[in-house]
C-alpha atoms as a PDB file:
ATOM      1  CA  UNK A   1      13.826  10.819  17.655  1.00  0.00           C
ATOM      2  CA  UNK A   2      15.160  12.427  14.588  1.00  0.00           C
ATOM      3  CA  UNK A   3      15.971  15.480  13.998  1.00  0.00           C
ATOM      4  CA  UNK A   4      15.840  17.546  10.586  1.00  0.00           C
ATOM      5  CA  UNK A   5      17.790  20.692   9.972  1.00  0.00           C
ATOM      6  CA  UNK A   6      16.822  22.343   6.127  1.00  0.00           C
ATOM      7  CA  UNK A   7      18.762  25.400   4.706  1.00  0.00           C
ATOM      8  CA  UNK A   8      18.416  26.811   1.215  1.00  0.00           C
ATOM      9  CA  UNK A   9      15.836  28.894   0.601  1.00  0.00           C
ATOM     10  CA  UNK A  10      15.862  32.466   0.040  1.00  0.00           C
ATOM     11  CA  UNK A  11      14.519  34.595  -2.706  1.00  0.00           C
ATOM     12  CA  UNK A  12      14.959  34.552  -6.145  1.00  0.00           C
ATOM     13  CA  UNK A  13      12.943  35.584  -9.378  1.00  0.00           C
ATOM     14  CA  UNK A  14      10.629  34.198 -11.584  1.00  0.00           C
ATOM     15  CA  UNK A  15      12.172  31.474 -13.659  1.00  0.00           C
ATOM     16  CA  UNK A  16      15.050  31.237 -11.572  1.00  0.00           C
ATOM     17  CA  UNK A  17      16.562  27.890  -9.318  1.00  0.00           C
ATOM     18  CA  UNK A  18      16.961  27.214  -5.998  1.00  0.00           C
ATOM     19  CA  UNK A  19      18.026  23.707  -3.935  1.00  0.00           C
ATOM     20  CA  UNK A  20      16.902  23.029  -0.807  1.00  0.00           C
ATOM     21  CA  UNK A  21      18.679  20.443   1.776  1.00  0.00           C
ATOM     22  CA  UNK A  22      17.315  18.643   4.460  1.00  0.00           C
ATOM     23  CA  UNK A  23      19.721  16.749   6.706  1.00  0.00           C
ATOM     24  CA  UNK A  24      18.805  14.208   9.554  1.00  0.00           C
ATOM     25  CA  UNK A  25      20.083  13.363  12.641  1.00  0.00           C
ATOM     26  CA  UNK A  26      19.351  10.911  15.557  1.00  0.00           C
ATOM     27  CA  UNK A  27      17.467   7.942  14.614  1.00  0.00           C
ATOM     28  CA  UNK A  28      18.075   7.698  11.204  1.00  0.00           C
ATOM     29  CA  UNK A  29      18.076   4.014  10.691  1.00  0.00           C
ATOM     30  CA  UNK A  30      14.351   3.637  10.577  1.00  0.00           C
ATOM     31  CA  UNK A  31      13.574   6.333   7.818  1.00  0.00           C
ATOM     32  CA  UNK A  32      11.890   5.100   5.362  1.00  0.00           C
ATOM     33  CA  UNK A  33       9.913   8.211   3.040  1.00  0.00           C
ATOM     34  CA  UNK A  34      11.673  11.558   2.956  1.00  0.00           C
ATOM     35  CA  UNK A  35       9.440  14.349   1.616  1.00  0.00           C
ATOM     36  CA  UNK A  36       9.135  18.022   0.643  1.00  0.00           C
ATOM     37  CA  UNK A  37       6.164  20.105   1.820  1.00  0.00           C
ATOM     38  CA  UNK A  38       5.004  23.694   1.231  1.00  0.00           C
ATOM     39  CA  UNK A  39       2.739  26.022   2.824  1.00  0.00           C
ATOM     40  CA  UNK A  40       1.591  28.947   1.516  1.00  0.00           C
ATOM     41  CA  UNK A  41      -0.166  32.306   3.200  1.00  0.00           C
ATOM     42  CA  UNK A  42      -3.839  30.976   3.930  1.00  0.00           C
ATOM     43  CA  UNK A  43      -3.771  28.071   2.389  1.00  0.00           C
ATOM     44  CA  UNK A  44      -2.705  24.027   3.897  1.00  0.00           C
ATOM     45  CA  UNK A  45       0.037  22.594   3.790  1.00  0.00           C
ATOM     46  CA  UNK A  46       0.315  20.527   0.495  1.00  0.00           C
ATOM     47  CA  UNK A  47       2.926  17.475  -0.469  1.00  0.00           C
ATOM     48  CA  UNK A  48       5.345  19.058  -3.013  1.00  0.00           C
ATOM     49  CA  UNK A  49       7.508  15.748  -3.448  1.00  0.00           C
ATOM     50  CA  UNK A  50       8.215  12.625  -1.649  1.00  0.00           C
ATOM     51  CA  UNK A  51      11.188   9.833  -2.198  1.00  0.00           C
ATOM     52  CA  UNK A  52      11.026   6.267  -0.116  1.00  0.00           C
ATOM     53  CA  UNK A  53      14.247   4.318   0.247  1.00  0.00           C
ATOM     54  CA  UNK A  54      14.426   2.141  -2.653  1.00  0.00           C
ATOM     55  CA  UNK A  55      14.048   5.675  -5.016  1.00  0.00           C
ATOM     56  CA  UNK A  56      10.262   5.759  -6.358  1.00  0.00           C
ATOM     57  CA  UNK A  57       9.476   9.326  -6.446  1.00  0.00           C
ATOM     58  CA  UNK A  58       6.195  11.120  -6.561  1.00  0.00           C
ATOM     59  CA  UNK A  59       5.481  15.071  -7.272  1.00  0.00           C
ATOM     60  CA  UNK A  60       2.674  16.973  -7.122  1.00  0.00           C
ATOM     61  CA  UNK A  61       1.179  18.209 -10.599  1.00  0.00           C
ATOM     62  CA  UNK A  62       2.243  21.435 -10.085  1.00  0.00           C
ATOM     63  CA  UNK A  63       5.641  21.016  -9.597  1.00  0.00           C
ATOM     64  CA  UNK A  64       6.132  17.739 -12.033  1.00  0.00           C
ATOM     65  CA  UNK A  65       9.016  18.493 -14.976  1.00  0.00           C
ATOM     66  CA  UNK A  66      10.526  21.674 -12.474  1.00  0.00           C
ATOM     67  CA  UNK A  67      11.318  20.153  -9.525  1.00  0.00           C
ATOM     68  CA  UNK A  68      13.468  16.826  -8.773  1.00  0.00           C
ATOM     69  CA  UNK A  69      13.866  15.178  -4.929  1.00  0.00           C
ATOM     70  CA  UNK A  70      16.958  12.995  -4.284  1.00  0.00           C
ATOM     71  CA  UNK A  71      18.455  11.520  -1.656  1.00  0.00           C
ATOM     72  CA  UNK A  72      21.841  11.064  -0.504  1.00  0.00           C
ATOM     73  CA  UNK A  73      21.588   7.966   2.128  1.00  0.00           C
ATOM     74  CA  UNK A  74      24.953   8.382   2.945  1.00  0.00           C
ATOM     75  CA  UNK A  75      24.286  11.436   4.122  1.00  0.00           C
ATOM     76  CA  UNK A  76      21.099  10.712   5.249  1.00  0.00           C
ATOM     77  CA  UNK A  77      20.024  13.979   3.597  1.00  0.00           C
ATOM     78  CA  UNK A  78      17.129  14.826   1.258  1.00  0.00           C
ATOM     79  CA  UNK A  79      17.381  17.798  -1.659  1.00  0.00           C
ATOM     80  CA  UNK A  80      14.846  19.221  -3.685  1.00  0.00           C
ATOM     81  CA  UNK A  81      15.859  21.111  -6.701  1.00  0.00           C
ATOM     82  CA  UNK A  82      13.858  23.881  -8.307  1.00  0.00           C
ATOM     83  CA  UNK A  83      13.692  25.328 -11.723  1.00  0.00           C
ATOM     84  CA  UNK A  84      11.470  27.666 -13.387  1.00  0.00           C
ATOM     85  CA  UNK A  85       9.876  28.378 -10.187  1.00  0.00           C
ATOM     86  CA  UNK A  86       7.035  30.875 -10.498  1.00  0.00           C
ATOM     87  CA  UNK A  87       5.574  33.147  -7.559  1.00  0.00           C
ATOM     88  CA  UNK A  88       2.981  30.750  -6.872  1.00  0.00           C
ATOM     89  CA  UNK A  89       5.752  28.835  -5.588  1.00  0.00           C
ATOM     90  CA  UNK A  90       6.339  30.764  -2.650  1.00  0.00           C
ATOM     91  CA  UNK A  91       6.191  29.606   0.474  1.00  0.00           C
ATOM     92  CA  UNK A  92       7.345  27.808   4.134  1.00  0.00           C
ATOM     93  CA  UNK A  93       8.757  24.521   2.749  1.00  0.00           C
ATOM     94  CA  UNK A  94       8.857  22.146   4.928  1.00  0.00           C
ATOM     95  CA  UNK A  95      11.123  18.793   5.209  1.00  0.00           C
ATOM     96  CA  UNK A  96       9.439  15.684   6.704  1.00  0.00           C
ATOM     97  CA  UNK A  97      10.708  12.476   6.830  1.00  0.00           C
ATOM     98  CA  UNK A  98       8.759   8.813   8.411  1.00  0.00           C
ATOM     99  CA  UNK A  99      10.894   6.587  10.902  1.00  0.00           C
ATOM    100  CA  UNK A 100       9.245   3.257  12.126  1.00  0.00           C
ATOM    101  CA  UNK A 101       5.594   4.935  11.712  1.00  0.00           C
ATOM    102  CA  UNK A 102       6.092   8.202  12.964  1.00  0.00           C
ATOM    103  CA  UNK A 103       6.542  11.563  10.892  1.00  0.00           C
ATOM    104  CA  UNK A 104       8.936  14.166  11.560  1.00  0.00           C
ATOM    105  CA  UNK A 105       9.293  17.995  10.589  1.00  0.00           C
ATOM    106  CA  UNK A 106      12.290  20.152   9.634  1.00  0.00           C
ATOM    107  CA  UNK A 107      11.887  23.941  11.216  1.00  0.00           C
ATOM    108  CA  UNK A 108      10.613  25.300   7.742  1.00  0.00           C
ATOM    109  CA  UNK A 109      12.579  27.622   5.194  1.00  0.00           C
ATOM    110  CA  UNK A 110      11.081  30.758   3.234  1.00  0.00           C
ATOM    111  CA  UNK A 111      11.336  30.270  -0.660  1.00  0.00           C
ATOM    112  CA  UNK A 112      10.053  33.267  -2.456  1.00  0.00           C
ATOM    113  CA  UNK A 113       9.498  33.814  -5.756  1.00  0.00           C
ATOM    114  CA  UNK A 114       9.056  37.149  -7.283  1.00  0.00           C
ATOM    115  CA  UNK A 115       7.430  38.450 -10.730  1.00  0.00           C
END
């Protein structure tokens, strides 16, 4: 089992920053991808960024040249920084990471963006 605990979000305006954390617990030897997802009102839940262990990162189009994922392995804890974040950025954002096959979710935390 592994457990994810994310703080960081809040509100904040258009064109401002925010960085979220993710930390894991438990069974962290087997985690291999560490990700960033968002759901908005009424619409699914969509991949916002995703890091595997060696470091190859991918981004959604909508967030590429804004946001940038990183991990700290040390501290078996995954960030997402945004900039220039825009109100269609707002959101539940959600923190998953994959150990030995199986996919695991942080609790969620608000990010709102106003205009």
């Amino acid at each position: 089992q592994v457990q994810l605990v994310e703080s960081g979000g809040g509100l904040v305006q258009a064109g401002g920053s925010l960085r979220l954390s993710c930390a894991a617990s438990g069974s962290i030897f087997g985690i291999d991808t560490m990700a960033w997802y968002r759901q908005a009102p009424g619409k699914q839940r969509e991949l916002v960024a995703a890091i595997i262990s060696g470091g190859t990162t991918n981004y959604a189009d909508s967030v590429k040249g804004r946001f940038t994922i990183s991990r700290d392995n040390a501290k078996n804890t995954v960030y997402l920084q945004m900039n220039s974040l825009k109100p269609e950025d707002t959101a539940v954002y959600y923190c998953s990471v994959s150990s030995f096959g199986r996919r695991y979710w942080g609790q969620g935390t608000q990010v709102t963006v106003s205009s």
